[in-house]
PDB file of N, CA and C in Angstrom:
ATOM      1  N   UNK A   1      92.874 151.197  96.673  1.00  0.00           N
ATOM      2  CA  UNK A   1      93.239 152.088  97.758  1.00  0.00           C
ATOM      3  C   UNK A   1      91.985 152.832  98.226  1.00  0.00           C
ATOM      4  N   UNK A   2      91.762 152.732  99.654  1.00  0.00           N
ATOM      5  CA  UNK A   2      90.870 153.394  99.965  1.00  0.00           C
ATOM      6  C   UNK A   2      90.785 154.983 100.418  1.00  0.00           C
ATOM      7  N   UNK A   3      90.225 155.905 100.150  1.00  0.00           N
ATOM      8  CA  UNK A   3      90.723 157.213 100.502  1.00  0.00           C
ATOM      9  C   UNK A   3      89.791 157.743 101.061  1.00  0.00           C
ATOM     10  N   UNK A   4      90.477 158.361 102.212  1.00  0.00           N
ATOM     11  CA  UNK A   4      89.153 158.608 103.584  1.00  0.00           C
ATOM     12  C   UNK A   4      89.414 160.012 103.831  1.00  0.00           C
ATOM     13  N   UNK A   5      88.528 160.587 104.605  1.00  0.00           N
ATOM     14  CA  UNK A   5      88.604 161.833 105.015  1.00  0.00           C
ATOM     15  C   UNK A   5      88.606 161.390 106.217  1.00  0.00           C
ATOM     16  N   UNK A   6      89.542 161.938 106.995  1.00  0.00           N
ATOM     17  CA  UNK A   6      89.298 161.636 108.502  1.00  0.00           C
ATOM     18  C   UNK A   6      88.421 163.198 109.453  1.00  0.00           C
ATOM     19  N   UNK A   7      87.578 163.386 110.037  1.00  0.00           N
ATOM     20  CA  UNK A   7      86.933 164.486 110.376  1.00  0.00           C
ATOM     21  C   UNK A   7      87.844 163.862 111.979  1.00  0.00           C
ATOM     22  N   UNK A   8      87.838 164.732 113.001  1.00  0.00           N
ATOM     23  CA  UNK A   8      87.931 165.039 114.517  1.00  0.00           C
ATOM     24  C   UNK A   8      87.969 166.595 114.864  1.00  0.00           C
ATOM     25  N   UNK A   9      87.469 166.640 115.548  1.00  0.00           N
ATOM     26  CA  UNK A   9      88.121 168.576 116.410  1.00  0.00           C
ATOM     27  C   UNK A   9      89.355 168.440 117.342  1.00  0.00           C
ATOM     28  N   UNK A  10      89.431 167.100 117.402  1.00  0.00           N
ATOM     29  CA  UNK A  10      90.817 166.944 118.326  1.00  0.00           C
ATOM     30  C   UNK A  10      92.220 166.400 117.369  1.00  0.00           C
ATOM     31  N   UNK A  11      93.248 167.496 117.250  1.00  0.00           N
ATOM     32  CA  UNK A  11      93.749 166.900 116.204  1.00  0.00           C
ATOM     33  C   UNK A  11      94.976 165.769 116.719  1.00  0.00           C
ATOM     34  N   UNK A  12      94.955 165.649 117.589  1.00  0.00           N
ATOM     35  CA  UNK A  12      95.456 164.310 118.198  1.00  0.00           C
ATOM     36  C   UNK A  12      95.220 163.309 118.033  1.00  0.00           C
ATOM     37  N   UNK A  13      93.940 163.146 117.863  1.00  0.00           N
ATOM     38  CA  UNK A  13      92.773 162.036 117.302  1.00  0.00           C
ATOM     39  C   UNK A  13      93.249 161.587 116.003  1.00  0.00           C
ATOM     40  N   UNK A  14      93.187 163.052 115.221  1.00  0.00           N
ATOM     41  CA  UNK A  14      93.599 162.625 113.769  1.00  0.00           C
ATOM     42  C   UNK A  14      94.821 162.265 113.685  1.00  0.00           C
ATOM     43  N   UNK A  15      95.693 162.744 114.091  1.00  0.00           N
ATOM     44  CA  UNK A  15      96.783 162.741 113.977  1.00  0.00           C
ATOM     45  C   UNK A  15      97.229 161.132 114.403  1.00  0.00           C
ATOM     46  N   UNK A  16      97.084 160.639 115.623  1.00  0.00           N
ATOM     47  CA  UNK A  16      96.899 158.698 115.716  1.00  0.00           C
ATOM     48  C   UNK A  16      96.466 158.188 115.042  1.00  0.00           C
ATOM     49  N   UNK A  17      94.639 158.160 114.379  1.00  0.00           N
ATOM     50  CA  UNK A  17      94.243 157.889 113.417  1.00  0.00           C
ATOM     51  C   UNK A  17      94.814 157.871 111.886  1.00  0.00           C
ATOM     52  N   UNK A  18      95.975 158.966 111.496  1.00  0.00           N
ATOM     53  CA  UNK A  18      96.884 158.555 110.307  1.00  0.00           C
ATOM     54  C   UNK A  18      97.911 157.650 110.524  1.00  0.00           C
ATOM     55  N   UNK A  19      98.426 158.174 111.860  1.00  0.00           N
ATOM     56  CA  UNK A  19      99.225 157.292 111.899  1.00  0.00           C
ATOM     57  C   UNK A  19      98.833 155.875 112.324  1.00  0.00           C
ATOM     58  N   UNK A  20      97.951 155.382 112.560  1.00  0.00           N
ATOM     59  CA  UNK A  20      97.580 153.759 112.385  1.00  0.00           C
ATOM     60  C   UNK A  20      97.107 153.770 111.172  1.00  0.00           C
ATOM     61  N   UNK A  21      96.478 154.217 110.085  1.00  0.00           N
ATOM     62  CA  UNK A  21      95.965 154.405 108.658  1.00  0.00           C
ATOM     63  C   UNK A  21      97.371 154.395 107.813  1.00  0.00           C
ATOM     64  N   UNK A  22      98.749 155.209 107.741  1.00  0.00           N
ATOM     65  CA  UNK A  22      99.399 155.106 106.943  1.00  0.00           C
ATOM     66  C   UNK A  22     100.174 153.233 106.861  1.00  0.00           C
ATOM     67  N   UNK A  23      99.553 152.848 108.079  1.00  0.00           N
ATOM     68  CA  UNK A  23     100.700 151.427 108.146  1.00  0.00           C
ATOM     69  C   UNK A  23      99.487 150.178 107.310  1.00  0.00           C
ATOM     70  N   UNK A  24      98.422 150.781 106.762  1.00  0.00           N
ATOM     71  CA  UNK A  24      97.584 149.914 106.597  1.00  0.00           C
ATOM     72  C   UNK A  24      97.703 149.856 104.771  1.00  0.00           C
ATOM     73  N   UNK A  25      98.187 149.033 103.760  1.00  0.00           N
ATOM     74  CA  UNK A  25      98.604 149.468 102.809  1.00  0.00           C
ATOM     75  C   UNK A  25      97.514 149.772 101.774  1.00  0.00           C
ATOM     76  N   UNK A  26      96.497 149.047 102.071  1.00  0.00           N
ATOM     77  CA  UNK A  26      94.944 149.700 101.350  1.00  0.00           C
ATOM     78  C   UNK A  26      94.609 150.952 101.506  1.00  0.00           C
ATOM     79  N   UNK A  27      94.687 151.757 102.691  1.00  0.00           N
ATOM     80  CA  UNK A  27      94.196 152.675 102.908  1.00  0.00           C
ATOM     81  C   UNK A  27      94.933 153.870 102.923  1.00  0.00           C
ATOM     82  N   UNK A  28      94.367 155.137 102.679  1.00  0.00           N
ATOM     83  CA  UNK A  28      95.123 156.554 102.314  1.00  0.00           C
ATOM     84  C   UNK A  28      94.551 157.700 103.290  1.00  0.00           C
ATOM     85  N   UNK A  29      95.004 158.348 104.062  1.00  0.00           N
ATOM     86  CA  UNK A  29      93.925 159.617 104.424  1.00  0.00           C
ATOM     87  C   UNK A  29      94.369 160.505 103.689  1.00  0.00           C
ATOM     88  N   UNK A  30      93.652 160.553 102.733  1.00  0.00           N
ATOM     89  CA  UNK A  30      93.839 161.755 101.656  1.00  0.00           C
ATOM     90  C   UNK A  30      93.490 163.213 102.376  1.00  0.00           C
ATOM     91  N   UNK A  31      92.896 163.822 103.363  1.00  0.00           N
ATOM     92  CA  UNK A  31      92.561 164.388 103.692  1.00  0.00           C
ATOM     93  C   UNK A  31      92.232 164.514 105.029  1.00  0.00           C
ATOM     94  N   UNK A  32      91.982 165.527 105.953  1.00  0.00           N
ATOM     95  CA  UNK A  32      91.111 165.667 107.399  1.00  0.00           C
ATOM     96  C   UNK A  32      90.226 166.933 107.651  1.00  0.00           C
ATOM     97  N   UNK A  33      89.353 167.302 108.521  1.00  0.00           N
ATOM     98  CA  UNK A  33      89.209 167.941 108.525  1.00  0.00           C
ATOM     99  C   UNK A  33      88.524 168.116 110.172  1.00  0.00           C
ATOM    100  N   UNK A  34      88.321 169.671 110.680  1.00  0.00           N
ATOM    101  CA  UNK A  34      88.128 169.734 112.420  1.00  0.00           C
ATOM    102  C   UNK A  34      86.725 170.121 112.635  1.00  0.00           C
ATOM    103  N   UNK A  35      86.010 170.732 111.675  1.00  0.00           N
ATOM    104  CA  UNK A  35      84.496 170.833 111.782  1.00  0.00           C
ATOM    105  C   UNK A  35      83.916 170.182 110.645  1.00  0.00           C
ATOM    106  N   UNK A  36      82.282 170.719 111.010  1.00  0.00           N
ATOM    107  CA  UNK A  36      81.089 170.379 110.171  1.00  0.00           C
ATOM    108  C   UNK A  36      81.404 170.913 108.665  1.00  0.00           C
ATOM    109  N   UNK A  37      81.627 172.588 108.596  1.00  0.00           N
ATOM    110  CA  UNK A  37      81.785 173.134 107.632  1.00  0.00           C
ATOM    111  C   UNK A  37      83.023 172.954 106.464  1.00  0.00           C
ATOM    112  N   UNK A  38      84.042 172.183 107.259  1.00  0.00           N
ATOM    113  CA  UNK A  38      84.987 172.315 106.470  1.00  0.00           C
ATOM    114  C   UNK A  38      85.224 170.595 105.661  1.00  0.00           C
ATOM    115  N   UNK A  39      84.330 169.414 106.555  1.00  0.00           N
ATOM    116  CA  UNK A  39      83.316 168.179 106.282  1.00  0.00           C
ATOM    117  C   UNK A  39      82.445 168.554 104.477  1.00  0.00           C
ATOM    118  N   UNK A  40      81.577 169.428 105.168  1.00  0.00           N
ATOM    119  CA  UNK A  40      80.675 169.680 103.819  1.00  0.00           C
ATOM    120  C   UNK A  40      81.694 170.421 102.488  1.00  0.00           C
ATOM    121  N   UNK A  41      82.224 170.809 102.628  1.00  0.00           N
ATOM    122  CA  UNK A  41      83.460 171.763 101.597  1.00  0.00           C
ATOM    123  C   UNK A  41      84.109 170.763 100.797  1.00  0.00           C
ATOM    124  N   UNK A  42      84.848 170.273 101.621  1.00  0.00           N
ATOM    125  CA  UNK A  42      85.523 169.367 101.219  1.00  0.00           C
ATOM    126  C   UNK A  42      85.006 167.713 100.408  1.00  0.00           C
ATOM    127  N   UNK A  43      83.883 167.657 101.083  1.00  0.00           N
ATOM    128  CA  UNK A  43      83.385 166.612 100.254  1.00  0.00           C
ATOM    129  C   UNK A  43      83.380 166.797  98.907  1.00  0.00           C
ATOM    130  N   UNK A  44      82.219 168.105  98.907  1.00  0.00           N
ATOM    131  CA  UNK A  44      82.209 168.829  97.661  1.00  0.00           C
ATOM    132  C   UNK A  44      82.700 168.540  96.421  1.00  0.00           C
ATOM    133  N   UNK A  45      84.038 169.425  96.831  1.00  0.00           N
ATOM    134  CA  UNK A  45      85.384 169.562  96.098  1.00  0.00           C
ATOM    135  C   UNK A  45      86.127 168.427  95.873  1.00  0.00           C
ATOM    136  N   UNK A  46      86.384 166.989  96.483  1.00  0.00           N
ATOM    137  CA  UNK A  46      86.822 166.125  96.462  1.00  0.00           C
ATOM    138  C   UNK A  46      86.215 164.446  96.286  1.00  0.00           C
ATOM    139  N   UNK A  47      86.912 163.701  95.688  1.00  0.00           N
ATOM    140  CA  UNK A  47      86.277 162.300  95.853  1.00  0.00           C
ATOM    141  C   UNK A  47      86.842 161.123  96.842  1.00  0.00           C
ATOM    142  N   UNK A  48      86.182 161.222  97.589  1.00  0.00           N
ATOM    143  CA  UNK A  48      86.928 160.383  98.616  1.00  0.00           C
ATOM    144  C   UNK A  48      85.638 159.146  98.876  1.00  0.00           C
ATOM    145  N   UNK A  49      86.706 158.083  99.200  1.00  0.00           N
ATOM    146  CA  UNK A  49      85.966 156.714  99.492  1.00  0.00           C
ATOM    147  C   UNK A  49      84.945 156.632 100.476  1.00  0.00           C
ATOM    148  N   UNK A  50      85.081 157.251 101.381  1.00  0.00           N
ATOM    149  CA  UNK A  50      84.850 157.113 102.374  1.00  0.00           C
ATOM    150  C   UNK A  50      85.113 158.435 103.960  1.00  0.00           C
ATOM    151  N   UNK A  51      84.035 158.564 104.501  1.00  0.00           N
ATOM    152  CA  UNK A  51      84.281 159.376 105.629  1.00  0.00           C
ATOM    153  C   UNK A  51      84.557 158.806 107.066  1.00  0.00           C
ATOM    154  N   UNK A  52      85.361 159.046 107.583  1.00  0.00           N
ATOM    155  CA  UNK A  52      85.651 158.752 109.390  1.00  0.00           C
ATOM    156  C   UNK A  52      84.786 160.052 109.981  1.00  0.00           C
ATOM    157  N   UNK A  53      83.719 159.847 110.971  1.00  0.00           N
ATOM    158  CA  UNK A  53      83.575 161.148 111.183  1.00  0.00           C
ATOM    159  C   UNK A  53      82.797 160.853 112.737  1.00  0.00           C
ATOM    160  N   UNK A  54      83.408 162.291 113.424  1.00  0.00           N
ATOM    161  CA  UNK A  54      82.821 162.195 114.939  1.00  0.00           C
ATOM    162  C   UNK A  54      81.962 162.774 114.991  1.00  0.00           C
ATOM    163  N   UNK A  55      81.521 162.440 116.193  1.00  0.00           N
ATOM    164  CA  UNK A  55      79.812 162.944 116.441  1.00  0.00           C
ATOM    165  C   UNK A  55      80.044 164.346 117.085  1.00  0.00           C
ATOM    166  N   UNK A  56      80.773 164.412 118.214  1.00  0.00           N
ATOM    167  CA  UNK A  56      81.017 165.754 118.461  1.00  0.00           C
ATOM    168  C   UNK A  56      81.878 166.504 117.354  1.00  0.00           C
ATOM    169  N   UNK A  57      81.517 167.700 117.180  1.00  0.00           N
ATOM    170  CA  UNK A  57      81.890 168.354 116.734  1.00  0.00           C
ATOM    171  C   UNK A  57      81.724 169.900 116.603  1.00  0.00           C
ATOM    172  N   UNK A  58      82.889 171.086 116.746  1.00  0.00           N
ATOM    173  CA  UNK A  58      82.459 172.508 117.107  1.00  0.00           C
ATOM    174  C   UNK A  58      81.348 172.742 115.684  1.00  0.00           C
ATOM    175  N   UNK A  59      80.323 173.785 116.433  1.00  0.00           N
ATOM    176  CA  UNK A  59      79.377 174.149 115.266  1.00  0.00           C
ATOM    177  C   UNK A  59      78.521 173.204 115.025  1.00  0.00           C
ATOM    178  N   UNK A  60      78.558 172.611 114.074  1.00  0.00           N
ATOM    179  CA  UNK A  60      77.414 171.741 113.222  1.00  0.00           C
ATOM    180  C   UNK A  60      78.075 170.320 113.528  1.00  0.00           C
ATOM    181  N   UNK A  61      77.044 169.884 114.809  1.00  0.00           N
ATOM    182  CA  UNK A  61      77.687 168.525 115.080  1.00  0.00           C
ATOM    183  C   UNK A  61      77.479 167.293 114.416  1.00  0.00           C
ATOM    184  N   UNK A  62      77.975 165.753 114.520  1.00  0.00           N
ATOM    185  CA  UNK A  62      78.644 165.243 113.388  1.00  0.00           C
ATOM    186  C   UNK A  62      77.000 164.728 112.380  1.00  0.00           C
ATOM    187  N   UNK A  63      75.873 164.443 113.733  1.00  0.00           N
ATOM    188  CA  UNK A  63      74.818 164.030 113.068  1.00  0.00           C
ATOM    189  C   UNK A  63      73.884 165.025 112.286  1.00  0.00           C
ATOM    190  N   UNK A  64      74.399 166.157 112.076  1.00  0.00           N
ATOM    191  CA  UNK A  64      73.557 167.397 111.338  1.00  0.00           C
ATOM    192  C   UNK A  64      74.648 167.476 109.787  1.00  0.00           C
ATOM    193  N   UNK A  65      75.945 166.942 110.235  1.00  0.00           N
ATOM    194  CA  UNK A  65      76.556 166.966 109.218  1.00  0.00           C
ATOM    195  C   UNK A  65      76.377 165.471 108.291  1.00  0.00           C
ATOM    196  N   UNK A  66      76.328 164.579 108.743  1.00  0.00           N
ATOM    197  CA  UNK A  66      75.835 163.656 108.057  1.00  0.00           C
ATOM    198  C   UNK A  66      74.785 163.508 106.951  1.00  0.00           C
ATOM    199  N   UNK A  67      73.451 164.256 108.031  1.00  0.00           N
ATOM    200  CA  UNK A  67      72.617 164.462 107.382  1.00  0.00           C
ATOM    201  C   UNK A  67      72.657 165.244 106.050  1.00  0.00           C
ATOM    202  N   UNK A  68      73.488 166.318 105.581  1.00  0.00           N
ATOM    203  CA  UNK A  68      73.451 167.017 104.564  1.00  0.00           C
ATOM    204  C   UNK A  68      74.192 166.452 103.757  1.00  0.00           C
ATOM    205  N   UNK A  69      75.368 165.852 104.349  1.00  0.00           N
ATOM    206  CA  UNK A  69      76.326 164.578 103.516  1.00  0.00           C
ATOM    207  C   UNK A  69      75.465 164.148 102.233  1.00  0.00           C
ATOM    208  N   UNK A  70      74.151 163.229 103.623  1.00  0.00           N
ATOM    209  CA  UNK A  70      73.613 161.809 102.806  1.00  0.00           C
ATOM    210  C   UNK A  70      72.562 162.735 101.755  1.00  0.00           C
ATOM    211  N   UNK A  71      72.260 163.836 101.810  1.00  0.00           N
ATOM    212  CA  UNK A  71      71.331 165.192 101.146  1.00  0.00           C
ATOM    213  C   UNK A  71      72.138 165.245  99.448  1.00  0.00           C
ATOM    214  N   UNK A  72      73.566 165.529  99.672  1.00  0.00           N
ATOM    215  CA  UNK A  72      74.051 166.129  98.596  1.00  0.00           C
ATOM    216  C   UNK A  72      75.033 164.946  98.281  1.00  0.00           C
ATOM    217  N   UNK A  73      75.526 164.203  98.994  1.00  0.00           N
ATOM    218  CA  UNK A  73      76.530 163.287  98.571  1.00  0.00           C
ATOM    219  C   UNK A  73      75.721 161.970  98.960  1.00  0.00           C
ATOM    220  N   UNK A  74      74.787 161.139  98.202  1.00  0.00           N
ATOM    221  CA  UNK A  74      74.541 159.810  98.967  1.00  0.00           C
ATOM    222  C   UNK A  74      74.856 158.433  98.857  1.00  0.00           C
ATOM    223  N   UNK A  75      75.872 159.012  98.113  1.00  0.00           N
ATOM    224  CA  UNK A  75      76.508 157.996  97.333  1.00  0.00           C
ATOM    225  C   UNK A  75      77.867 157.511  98.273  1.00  0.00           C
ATOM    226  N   UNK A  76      78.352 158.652  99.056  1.00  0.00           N
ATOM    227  CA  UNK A  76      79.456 158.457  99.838  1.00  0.00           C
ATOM    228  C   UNK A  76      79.471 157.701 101.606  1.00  0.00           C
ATOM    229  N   UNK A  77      80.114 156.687 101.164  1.00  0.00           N
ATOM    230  CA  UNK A  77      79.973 156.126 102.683  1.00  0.00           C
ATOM    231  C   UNK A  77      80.370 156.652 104.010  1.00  0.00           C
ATOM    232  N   UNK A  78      79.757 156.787 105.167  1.00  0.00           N
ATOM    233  CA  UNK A  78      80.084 157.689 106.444  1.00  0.00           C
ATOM    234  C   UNK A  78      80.438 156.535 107.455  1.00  0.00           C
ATOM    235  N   UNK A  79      81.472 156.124 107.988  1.00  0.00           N
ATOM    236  CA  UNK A  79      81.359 155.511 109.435  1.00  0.00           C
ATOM    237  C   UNK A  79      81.617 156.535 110.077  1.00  0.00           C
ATOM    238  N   UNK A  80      81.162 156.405 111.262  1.00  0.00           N
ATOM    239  CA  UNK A  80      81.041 157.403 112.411  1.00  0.00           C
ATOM    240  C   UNK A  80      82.121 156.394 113.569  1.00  0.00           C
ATOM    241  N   UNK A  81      82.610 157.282 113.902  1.00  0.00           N
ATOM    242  CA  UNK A  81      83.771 157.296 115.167  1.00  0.00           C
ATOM    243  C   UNK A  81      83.404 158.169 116.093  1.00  0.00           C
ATOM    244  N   UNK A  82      82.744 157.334 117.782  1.00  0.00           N
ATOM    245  CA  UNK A  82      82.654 158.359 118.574  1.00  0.00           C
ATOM    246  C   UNK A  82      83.181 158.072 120.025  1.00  0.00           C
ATOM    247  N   UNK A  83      83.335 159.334 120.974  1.00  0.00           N
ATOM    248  CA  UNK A  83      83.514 158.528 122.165  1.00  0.00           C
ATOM    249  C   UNK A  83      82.226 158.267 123.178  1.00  0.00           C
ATOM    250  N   UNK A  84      80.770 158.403 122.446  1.00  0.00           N
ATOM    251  CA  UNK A  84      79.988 158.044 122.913  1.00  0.00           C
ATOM    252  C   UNK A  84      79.388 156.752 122.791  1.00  0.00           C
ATOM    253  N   UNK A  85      79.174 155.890 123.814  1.00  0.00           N
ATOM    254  CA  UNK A  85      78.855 154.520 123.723  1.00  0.00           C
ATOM    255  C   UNK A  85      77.513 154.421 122.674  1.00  0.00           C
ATOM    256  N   UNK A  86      77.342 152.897 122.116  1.00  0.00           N
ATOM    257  CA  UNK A  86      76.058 153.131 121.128  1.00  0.00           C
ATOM    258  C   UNK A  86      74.801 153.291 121.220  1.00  0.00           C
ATOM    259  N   UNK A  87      74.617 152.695 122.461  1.00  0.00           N
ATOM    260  CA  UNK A  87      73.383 153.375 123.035  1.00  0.00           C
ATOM    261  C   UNK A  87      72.962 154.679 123.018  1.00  0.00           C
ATOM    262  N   UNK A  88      73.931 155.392 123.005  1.00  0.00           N
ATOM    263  CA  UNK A  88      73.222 157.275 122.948  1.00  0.00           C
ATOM    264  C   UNK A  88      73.022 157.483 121.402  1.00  0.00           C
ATOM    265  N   UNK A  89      74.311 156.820 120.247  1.00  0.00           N
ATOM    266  CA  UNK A  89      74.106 157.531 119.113  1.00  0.00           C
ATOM    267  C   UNK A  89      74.114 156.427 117.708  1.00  0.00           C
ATOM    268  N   UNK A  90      74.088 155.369 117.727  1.00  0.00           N
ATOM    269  CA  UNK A  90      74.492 154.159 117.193  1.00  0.00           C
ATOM    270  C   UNK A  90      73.298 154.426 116.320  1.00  0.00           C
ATOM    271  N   UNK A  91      72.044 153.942 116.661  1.00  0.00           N
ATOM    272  CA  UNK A  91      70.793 154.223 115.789  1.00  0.00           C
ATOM    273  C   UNK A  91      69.955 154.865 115.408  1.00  0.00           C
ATOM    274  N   UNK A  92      70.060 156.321 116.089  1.00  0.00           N
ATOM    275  CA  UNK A  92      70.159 157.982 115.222  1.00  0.00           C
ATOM    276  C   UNK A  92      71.295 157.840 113.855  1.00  0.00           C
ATOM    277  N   UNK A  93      72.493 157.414 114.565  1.00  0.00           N
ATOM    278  CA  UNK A  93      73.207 157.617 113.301  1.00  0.00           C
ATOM    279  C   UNK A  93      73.074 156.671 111.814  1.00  0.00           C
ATOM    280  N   UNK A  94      72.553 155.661 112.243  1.00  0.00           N
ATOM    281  CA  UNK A  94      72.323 155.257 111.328  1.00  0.00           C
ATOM    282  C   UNK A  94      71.107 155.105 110.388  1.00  0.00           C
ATOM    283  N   UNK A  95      69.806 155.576 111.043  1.00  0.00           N
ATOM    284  CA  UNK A  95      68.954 156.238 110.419  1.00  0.00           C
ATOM    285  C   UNK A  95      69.018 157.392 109.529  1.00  0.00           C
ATOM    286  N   UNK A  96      69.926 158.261 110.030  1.00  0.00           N
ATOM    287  CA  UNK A  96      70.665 159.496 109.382  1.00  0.00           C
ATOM    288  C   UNK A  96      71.460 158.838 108.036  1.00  0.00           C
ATOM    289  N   UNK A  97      72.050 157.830 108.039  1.00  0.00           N
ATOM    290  CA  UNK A  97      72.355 157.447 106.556  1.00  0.00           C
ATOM    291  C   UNK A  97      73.968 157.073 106.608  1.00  0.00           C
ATOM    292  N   UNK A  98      73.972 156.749 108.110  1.00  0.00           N
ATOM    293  CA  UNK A  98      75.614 156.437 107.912  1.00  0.00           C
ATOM    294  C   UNK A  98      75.802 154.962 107.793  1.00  0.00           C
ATOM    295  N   UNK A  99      76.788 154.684 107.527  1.00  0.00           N
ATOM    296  CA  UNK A  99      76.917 152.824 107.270  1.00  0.00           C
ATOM    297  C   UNK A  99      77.564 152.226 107.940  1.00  0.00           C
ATOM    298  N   UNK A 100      78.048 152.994 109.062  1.00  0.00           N
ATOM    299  CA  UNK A 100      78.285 152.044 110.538  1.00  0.00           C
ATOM    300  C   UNK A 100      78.869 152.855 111.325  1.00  0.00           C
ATOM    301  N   UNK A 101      78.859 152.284 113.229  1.00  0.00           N
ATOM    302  CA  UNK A 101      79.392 152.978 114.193  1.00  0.00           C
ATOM    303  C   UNK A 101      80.059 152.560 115.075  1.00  0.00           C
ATOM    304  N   UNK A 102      81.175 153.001 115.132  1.00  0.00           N
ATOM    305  CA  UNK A 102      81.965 152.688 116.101  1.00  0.00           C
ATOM    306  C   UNK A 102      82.295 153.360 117.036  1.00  0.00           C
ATOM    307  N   UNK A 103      82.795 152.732 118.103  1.00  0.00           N
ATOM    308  CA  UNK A 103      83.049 153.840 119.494  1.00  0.00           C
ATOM    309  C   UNK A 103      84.653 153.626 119.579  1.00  0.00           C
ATOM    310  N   UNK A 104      85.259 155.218 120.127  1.00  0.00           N
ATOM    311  CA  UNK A 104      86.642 155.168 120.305  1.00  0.00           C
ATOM    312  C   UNK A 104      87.206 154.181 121.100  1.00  0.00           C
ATOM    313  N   UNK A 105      86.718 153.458 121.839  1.00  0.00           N
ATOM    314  CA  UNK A 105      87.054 152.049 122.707  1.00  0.00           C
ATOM    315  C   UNK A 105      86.978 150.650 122.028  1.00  0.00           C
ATOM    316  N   UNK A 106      86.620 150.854 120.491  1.00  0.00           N
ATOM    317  CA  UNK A 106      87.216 149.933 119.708  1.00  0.00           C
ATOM    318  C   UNK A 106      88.500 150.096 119.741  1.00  0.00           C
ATOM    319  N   UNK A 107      88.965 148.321 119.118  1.00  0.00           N
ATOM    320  CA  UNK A 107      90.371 148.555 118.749  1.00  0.00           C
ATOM    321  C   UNK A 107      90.659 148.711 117.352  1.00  0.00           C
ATOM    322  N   UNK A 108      91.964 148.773 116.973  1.00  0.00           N
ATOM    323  CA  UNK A 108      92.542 149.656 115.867  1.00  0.00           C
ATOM    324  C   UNK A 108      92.308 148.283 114.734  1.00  0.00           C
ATOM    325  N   UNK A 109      92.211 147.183 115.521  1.00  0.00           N
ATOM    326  CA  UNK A 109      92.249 145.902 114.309  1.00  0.00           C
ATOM    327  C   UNK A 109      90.238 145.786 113.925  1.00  0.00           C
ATOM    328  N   UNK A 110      89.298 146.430 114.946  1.00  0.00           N
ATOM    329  CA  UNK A 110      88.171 146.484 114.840  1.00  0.00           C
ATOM    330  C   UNK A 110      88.067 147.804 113.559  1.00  0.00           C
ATOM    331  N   UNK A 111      88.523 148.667 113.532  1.00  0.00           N
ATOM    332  CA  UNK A 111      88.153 149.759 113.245  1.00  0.00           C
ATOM    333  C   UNK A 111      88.914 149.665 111.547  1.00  0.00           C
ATOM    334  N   UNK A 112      89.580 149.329 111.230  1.00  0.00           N
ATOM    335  CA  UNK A 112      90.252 148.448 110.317  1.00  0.00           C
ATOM    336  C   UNK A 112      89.341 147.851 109.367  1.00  0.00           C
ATOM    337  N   UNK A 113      88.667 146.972 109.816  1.00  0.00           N
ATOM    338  CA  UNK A 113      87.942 146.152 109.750  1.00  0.00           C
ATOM    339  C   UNK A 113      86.280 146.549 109.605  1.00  0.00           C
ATOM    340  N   UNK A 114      86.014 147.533 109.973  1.00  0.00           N
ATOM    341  CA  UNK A 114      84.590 148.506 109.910  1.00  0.00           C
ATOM    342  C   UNK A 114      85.233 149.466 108.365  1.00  0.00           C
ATOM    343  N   UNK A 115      86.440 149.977 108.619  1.00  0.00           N
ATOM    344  CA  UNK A 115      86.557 151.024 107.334  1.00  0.00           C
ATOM    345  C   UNK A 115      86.433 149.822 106.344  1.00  0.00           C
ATOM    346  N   UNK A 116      86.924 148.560 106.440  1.00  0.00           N
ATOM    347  CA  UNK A 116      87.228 148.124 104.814  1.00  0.00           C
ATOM    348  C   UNK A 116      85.651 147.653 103.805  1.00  0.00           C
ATOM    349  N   UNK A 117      84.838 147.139 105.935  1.00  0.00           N
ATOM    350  CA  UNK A 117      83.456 146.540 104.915  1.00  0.00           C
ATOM    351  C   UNK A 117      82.570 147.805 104.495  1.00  0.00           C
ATOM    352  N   UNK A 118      82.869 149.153 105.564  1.00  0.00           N
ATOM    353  CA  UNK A 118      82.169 150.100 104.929  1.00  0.00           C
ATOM    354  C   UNK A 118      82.196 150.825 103.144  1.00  0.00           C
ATOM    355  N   UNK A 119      83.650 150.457 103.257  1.00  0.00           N
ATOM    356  CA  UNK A 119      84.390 150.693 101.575  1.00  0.00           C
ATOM    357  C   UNK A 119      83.689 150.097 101.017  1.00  0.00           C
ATOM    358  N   UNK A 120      83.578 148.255 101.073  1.00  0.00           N
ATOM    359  CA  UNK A 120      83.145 147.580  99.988  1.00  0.00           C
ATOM    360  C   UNK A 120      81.374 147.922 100.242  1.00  0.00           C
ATOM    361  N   UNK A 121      80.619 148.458 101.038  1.00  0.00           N
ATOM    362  CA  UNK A 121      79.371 148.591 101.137  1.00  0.00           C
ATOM    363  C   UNK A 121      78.574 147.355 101.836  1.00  0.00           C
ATOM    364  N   UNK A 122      79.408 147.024 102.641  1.00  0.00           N
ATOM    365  CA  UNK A 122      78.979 145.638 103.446  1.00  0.00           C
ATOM    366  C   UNK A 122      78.068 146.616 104.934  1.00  0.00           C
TER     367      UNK A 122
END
């Protein structure tokens, strides 16, 4: 079972995002969260497989949060979910230490499919 933190500031976002995640029987959102700060906390405190996480975000946006992620946690895998195409943030983010990117104009069978190879470290 994979167990993700889902990050968004839009909780609509998250809220679709579980609900296409609970029908997937590997996967769990053990958790969510709407900023940077409550991202870094929670990692912390918790072991989770894996992060969903957007680039925008209020406060400490998603690539400043990454960065401290891959600082204190580097062991934990980050895909990034954004609605910015990859050209603006695709290879910042992944220099930053995340292990893949997707844009919200993927589909749900793409994105599926990014969480599971990010799990196994593909």
């Amino acid at each position: 079972m994979i167990k993700i933190l889902v990050v968004d500031d839009h909780a609509i976002v998250r809220d679709g995002l579980k609900r296409l995640l609970v029908d997937t029987p590997d996967m769990v959102v053990a958790d969510e969260a709407s900023n940077g700060e409550e991202v870094i906390n929670k990692v912390g405190n918790n072991d989770y497989d894996l992060v969903l996480l957007d680039i925008s975000l209020p406060g400490r946006d998603g690539l400043d949060v990454l960065k401290q992620l891959k600082c204190t946690n580097p062991q934990i895998p980050v895909l990034i979910l954004s609605m910015y195409p990859e050209e603006h943030y695709a290879v910042r983010s992944l220099r930053a230490g995340a292990s893949g990117y997707l844009t919200k104009q993927n589909s749900s069978d793409e994105l599926i499919g990014a969480i599971r190879k990010v799990a196994q470290g593909r």
